[in-house]
C-alpha atoms as a PDB file:
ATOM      1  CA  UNK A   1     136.012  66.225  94.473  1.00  0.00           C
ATOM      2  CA  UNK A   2     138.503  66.267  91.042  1.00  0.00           C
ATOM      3  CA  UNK A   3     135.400  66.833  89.126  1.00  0.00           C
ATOM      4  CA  UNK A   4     134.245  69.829  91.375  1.00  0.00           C
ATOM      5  CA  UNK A   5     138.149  71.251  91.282  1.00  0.00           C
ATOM      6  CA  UNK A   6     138.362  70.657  87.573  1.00  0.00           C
ATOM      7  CA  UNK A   7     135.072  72.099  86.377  1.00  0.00           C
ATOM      8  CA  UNK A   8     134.210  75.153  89.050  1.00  0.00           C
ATOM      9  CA  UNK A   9     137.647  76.084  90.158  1.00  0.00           C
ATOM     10  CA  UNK A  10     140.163  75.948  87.842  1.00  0.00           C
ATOM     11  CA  UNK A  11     138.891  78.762  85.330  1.00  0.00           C
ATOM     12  CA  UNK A  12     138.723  76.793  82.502  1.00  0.00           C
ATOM     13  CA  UNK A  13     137.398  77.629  79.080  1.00  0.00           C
ATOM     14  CA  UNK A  14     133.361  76.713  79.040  1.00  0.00           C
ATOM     15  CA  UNK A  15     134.342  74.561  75.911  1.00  0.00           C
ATOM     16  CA  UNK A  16     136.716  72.179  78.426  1.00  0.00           C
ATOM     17  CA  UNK A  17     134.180  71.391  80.811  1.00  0.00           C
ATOM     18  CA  UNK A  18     131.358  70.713  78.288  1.00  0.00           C
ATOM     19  CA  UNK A  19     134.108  68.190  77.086  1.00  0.00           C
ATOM     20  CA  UNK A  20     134.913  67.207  80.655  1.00  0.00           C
ATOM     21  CA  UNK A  21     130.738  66.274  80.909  1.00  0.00           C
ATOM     22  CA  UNK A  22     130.485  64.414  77.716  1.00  0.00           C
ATOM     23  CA  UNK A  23     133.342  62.645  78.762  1.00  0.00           C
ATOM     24  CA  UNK A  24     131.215  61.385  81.829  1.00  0.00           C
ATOM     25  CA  UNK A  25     127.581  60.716  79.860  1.00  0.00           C
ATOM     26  CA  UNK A  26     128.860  59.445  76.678  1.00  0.00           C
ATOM     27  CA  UNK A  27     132.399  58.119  77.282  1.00  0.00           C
ATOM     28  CA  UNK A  28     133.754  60.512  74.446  1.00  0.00           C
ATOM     29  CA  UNK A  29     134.637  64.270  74.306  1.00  0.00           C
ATOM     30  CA  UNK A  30     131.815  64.847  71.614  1.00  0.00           C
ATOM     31  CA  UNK A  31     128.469  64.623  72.206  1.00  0.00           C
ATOM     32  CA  UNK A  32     126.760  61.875  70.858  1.00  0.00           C
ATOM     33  CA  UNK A  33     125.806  58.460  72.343  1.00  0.00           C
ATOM     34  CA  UNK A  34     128.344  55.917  72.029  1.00  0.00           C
ATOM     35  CA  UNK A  35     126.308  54.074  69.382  1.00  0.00           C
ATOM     36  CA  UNK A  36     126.291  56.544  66.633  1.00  0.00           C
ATOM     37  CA  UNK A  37     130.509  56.921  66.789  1.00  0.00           C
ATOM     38  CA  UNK A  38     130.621  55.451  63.800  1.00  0.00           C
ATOM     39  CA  UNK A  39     127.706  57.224  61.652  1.00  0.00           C
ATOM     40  CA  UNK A  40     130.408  58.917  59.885  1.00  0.00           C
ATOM     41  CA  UNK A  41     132.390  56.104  58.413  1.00  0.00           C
ATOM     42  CA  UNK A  42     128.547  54.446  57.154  1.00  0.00           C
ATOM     43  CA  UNK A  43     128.420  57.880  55.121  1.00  0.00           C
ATOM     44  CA  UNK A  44     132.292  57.532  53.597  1.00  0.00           C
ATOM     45  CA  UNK A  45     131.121  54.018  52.907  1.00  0.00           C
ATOM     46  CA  UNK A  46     128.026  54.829  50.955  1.00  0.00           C
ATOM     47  CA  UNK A  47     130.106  57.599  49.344  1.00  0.00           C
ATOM     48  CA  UNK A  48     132.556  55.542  47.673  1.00  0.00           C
ATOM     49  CA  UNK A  49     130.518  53.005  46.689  1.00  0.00           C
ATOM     50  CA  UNK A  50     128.429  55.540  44.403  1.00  0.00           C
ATOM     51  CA  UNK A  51     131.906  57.014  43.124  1.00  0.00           C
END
């Protein structure tokens, strides 16, 4: 019932309730599976270790 008040009802911005149904799949507000959170920090790694 929240969900149903939060994402139909409460005029939200589109952008919030895409985040409010990531949040339910994947756990996070982007969307991306939980196991590629940390793809970004392998690329900073890789990064500094060719500076």
């Amino acid at each position: 019932m929240r969900r149903y008040v939060a994402m139909e009802e409460s005029g939200s911005p589109a952008s919030w309730n895409s985040m409010f149904q990531n949040m339910e799949t994947s756990f996070s507000p982007w969307k991306f599976a939980p196991t590629d959170r940390f793809n970004w920090a392998q690329e900073l790694k890789e990064k500094s270790k060719a500076e």
